[in-house]
Protein backbone atom coordinates (compact mmCIF):
# COMPACT_ATOMS: atom_id res chain seq x y z
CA UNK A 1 -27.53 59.39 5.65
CA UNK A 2 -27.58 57.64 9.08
CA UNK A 3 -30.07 55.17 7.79
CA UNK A 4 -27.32 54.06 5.00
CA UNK A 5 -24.88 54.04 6.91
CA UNK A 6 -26.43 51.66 9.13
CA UNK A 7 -27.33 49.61 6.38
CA UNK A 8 -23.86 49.32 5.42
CA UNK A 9 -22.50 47.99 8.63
CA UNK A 10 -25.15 45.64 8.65
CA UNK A 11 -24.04 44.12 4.99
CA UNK A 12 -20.48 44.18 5.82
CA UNK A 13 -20.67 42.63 8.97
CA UNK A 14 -22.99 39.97 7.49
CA UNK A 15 -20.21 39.64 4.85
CA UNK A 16 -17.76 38.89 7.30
CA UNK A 17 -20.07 36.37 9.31
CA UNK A 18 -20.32 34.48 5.83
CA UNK A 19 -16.70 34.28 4.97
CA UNK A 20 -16.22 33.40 8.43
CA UNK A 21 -18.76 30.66 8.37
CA UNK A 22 -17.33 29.13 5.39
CA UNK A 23 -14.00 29.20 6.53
CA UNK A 24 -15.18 27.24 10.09
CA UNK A 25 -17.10 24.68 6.77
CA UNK A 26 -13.66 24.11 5.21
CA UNK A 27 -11.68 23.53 8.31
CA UNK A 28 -14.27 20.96 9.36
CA UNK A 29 -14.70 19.18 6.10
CA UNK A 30 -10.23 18.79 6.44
CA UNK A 31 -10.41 17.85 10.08
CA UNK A 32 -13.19 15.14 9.27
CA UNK A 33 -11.33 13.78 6.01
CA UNK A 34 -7.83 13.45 8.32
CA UNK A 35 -10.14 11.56 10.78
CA UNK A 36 -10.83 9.16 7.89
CA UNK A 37 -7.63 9.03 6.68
CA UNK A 38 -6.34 8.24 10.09
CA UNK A 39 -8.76 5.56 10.41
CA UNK A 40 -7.68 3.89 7.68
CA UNK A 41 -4.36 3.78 8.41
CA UNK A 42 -5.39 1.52 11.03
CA UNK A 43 -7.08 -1.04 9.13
CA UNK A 44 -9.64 -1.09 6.12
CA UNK A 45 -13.21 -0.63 6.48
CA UNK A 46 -16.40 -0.55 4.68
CA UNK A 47 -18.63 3.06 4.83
CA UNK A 48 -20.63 1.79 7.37
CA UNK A 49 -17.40 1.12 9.75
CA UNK A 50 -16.16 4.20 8.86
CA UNK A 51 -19.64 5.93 9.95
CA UNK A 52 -19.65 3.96 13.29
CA UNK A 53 -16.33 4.35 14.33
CA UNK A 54 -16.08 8.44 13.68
CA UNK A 55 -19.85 9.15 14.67
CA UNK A 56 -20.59 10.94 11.15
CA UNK A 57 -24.07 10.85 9.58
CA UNK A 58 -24.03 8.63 6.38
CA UNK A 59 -24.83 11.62 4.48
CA UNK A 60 -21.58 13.54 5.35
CA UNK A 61 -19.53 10.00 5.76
CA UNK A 62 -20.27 8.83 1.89
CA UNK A 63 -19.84 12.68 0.57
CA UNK A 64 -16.19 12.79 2.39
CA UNK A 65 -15.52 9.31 0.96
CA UNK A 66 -16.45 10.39 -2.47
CA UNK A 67 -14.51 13.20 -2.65
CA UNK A 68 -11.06 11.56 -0.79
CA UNK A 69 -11.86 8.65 -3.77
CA UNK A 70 -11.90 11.12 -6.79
CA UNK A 71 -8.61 12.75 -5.56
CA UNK A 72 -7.27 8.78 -4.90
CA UNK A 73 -6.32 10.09 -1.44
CA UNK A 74 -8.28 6.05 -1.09
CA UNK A 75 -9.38 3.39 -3.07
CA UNK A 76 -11.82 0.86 -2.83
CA UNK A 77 -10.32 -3.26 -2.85
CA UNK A 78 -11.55 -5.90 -4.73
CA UNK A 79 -13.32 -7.10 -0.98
CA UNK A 80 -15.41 -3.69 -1.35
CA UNK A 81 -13.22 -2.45 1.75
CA UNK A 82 -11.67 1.53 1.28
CA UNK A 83 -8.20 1.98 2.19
CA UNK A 84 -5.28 4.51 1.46
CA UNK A 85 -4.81 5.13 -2.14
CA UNK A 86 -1.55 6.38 -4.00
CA UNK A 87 -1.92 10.10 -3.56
CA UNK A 88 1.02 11.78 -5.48
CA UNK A 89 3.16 12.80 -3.94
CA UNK A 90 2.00 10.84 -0.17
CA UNK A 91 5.08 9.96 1.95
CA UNK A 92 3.54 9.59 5.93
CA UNK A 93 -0.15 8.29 5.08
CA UNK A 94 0.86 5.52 3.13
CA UNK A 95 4.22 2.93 2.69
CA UNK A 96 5.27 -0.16 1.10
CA UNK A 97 4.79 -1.49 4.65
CA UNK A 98 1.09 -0.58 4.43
CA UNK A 99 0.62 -2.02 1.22
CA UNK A 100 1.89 -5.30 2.21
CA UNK A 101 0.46 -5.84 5.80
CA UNK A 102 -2.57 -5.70 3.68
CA UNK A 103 -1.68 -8.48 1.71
CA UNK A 104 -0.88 -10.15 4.67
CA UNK A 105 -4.58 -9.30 5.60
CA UNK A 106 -6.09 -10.95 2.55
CA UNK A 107 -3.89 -14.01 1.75
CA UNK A 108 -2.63 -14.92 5.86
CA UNK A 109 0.85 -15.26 4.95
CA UNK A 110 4.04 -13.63 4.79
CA UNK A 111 5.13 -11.00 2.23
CA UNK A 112 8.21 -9.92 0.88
CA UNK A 113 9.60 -7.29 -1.85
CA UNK A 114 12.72 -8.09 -3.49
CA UNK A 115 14.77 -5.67 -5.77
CA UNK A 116 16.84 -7.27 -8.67
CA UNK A 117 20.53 -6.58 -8.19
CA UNK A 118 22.86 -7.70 -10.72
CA UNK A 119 22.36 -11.77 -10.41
CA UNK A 120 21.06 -11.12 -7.21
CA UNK A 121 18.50 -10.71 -5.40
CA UNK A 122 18.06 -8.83 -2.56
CA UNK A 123 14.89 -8.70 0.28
CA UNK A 124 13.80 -4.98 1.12
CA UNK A 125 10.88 -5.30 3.04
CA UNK A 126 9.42 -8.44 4.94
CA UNK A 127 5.98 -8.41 6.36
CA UNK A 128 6.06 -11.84 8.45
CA UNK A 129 2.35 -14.10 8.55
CA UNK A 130 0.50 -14.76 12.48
CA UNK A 131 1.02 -18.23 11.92
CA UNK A 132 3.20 -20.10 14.25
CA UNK A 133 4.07 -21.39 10.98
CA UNK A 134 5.33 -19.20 8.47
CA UNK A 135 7.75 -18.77 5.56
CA UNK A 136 9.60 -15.58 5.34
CA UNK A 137 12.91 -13.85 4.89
CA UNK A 138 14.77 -10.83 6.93
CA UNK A 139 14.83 -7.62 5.29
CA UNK A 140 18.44 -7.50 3.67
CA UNK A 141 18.89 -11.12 3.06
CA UNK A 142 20.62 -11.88 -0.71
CA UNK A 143 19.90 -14.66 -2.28
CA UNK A 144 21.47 -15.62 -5.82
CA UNK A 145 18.83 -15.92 -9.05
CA UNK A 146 20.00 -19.31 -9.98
CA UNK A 147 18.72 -20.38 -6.43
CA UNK A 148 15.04 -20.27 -7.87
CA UNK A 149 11.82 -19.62 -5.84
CA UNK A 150 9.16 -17.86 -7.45
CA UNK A 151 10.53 -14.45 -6.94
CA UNK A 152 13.28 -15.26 -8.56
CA UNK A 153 11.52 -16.47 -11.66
CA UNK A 154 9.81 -13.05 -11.66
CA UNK A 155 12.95 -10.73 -11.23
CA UNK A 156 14.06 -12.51 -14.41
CA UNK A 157 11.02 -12.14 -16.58
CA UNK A 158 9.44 -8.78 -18.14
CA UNK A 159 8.60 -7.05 -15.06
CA UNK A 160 4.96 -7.30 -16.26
CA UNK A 161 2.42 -7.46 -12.86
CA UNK A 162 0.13 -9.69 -14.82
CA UNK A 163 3.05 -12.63 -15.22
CA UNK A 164 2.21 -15.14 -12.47
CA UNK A 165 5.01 -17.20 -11.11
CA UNK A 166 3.97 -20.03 -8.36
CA UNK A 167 6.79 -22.65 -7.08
CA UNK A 168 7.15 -25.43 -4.39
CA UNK A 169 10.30 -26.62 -2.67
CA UNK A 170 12.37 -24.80 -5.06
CA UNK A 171 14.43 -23.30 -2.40
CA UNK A 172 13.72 -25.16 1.19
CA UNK A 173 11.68 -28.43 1.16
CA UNK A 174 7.73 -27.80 2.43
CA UNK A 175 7.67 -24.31 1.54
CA UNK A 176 5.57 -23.08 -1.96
CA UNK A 177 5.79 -19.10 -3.02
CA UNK A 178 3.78 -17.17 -5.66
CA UNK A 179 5.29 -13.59 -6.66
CA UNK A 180 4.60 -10.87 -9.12
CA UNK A 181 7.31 -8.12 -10.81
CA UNK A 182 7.02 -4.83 -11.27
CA UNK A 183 9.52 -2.32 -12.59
CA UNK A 184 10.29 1.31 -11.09
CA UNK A 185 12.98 3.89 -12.57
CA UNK A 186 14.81 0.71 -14.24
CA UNK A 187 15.13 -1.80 -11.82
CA UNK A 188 12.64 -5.01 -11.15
CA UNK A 189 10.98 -5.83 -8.10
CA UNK A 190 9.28 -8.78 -7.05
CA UNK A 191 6.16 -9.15 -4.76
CA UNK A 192 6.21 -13.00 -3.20
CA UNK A 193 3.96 -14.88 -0.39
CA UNK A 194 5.37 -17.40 0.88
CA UNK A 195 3.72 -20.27 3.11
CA UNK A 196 4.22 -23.82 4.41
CA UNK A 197 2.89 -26.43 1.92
CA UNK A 198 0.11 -27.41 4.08
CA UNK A 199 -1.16 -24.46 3.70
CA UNK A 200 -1.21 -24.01 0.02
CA UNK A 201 -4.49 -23.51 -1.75
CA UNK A 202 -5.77 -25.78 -4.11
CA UNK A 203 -6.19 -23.45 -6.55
CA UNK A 204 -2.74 -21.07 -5.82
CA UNK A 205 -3.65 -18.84 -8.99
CA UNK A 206 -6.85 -17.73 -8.02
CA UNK A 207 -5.91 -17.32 -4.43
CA UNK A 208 -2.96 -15.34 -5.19
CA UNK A 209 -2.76 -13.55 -9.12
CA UNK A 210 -5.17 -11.05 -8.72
CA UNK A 211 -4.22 -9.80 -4.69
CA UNK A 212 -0.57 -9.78 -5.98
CA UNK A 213 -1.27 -7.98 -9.16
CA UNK A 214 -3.45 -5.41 -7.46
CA UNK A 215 -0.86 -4.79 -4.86
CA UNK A 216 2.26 -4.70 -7.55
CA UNK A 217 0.27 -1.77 -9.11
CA UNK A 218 -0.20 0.34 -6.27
CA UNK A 219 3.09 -0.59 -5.28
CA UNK A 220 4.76 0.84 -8.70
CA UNK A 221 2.82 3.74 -8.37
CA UNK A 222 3.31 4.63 -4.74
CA UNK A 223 7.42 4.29 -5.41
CA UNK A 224 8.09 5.78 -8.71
CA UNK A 225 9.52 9.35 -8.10
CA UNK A 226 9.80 8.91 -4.48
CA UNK A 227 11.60 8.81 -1.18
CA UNK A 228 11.40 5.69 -0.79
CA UNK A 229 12.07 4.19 -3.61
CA UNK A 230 16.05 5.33 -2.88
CA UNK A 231 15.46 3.90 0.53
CA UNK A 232 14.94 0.89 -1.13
CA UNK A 233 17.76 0.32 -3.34
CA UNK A 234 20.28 2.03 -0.27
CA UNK A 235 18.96 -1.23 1.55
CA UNK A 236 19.82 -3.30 -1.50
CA UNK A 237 23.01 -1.76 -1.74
CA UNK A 238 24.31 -1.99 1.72
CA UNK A 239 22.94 -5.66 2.27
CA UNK A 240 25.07 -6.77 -0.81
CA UNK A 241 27.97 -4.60 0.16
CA UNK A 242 27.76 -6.36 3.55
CA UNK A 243 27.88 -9.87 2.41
CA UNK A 244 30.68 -9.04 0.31
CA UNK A 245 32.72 -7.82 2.98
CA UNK A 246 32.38 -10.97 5.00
């Protein structure tokens, strides 16, 4: 009987020692994927950056980066680079902000989202180039449709991401834009970059349809149900209530 006994308390304190072992696994395997996560808040990165900058193996680097991809916590950019993905339901990890600072990042200009308001349209988030030289507008600026620019043209089309709109001069002289729209719960966005004409690629489609389109996606499916989507549209709302008042 003392013999079993024994034997018992050996099994069931090996039992704990297991569960507790795999718990200690699963708190590691969060803490390392909120390390990556973190890190690419900061900036994109290939694996390899990702391995050198947290210290990881590869082995444990590329299985964390697997599994955030399948659950879209990130994606991986037409430049092969991983950065935050649209996670349902994700309100701190990523924004609109972070979506177009990296569009800033691949085109080296300045990027703005406009909501369609009536005849209007109004400027919800700016994301300004590094140039010295740079086209861009303040969040909360209202500008009428009629005025053209490309994001204009785009506000008053389908809301399709795949429409491409490019214009020059149409609002100030020596300035060219190329936009996208979206739509979310109803309304119409437009994503524009905007630049100085001596800047302008000679091929402005190919520079700009795909990055745009790419970003217009994410961007619908980041907003759609969320937070900040009535952010948004509050910002729209108060900038046209303001100029009306004055």
């Amino acid at each position: 009987m003392t013999d079993n006994s024994a034997t018992t308390g050996r099994s069931e304190s090996s039992g704990r020692s297991d569960v507790s072992a795999a718990s200690a696994n699963e708190i590691g395997v969060i803490d390392r994927s909120a390390a990556i996560l973190t890190a690419l808040q900061d900036s994109p990165m290939t694996a390899a950056e990702v391995c050198r900058r947290l210290g990881y193996s590869k082995s444990t680097t590329y299985r964390l980066l697997a599994d955030l991809r399948t659950h879209r916590f990130i994606v991986r950019d037409n430049n092969g680079l991983l950065r935050l993905g649209p996670f349902p339901g994700r309100r701190s990890i990523a924004t609109t902000n972070s979506v177009l600072e990296h569009l800033r990042t691949l085109t080296s200009e300045s990027v703005q989202l406009w909501v369609r308001v009536g005849e209007d349209r109004v400027c919800v988030r700016n994301v300004e180039a590094d140039h010295e030289l740079r086209v861009s507008r303040s969040v909360g600026t209202v500008l009428p449709l009629v005025d053209g620019g490309s994001a204009a043209l785009a506000l008053c089309g389908p809301g399709n991401p795949q429409e491409f709109y490019a214009t020059k001069q149409a609002r100030v002289k020596g300035t060219a834009s190329a936009s996208v729209a979206f739509t979310v719960g109803g309304a119409i966005l437009a994503l524009c970059v905007s630049y100085p004409l001596t800047r302008e690629p000679d091929n402005v489609a190919g520079a700009y349809r795909a990055v745009l389109g790419q970003a217009a996606v994410e961007l619908k499916g980041l907003l759609e149900d969320s937070e900040e989507f009535a952010v948004l549209r509050d910002i729209a709302r108060l900038a046209l209530g303001a100029r009306r008042s004055e």
